[in-house]
Protein backbone atom coordinates (compact mmCIF):
# COMPACT_ATOMS: atom_id res chain seq x y z
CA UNK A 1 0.00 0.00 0.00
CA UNK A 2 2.84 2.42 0.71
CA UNK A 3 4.33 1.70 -2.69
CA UNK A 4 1.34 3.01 -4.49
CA UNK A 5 0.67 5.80 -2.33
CA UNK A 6 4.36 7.07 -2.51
CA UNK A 7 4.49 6.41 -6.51
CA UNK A 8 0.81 8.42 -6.82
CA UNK A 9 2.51 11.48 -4.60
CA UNK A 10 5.69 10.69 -6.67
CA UNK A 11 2.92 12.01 -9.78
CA UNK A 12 1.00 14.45 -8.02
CA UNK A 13 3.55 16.37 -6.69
CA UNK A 14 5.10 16.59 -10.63
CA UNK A 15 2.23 18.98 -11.29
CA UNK A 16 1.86 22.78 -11.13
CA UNK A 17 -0.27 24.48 -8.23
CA UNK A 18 -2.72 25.87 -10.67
CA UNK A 19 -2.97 22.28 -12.52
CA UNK A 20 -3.99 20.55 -9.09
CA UNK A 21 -6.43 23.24 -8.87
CA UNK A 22 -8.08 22.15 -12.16
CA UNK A 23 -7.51 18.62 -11.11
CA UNK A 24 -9.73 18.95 -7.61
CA UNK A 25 -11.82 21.52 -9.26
CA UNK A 26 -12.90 18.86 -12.19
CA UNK A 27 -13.45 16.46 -9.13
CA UNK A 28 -15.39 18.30 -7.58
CA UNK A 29 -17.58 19.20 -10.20
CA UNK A 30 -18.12 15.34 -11.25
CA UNK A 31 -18.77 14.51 -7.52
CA UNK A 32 -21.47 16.96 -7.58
CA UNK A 33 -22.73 15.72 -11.01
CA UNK A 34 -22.77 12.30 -9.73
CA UNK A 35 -24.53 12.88 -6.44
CA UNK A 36 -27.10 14.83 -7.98
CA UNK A 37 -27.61 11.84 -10.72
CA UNK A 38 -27.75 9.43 -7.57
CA UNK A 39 -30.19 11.32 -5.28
CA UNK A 40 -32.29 11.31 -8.26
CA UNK A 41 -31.73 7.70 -8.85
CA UNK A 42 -32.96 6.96 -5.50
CA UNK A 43 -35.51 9.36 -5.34
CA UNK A 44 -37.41 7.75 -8.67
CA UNK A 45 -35.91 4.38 -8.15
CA UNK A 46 -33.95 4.42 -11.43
CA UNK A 47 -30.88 6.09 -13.25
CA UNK A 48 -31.52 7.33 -16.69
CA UNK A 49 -28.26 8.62 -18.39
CA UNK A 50 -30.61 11.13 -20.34
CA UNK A 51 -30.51 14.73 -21.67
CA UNK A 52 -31.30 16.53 -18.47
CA UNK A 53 -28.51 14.33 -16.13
CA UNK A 54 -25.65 15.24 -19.00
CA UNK A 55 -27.51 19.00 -19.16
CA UNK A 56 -27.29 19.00 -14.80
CA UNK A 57 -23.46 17.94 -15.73
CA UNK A 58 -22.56 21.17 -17.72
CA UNK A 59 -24.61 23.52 -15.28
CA UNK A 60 -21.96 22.14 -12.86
CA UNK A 61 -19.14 22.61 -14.85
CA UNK A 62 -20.39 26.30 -16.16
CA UNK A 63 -21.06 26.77 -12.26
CA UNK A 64 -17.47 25.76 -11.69
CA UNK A 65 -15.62 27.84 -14.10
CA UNK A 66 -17.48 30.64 -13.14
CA UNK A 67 -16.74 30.11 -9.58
CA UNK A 68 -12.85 29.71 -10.82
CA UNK A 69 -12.75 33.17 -12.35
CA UNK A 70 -15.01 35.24 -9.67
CA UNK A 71 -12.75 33.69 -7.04
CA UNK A 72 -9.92 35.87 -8.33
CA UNK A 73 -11.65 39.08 -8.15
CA UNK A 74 -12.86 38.57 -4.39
CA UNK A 75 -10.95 39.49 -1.61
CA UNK A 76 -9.68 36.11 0.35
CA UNK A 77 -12.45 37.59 3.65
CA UNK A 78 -15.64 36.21 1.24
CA UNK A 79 -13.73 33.13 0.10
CA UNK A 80 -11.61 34.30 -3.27
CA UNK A 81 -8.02 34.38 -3.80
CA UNK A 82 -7.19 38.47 -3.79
């Protein structure tokens, strides 16, 4: 288990600040996607890989992205980066 932890780390630390960023960010967002696709699944007792889950996907990517680039006009007090 060590061996594969220290050769992932080994990876991950290879990459920029502002790539892991991107990395967690895109994460994030499919976590999101995917827990919003489950709680409907259990809610209706069915997952349907339709138009309006892959539609709920890019409203959490847009709502991402536009997170991303308001977070660098806000000052750090409300939760940005300036």
């Amino acid at each position: 288990m060590t061996k594969i932890k220290t050769f992932i780390l080994s990876i991950w630390n290879k990459f920029s600040d502002s790539t892991k960023i991107k990395i967690i960010s895109i994460f994030n967002t499919f976590g999101s996607a995917f827990l919003l696709a489950l709680s409907t699944a259990f809610i209706t007792h069915e997952i349907e890989w339709t138009l309006s889950f892959f539609i709920g996907v890019i409203y959490l990517a847009f709502r991402e992205a536009l997170k991303a680039v308001v977070s660098t006009a806000v000052p750090k007090r409300l939760g940005g980066r300036k």
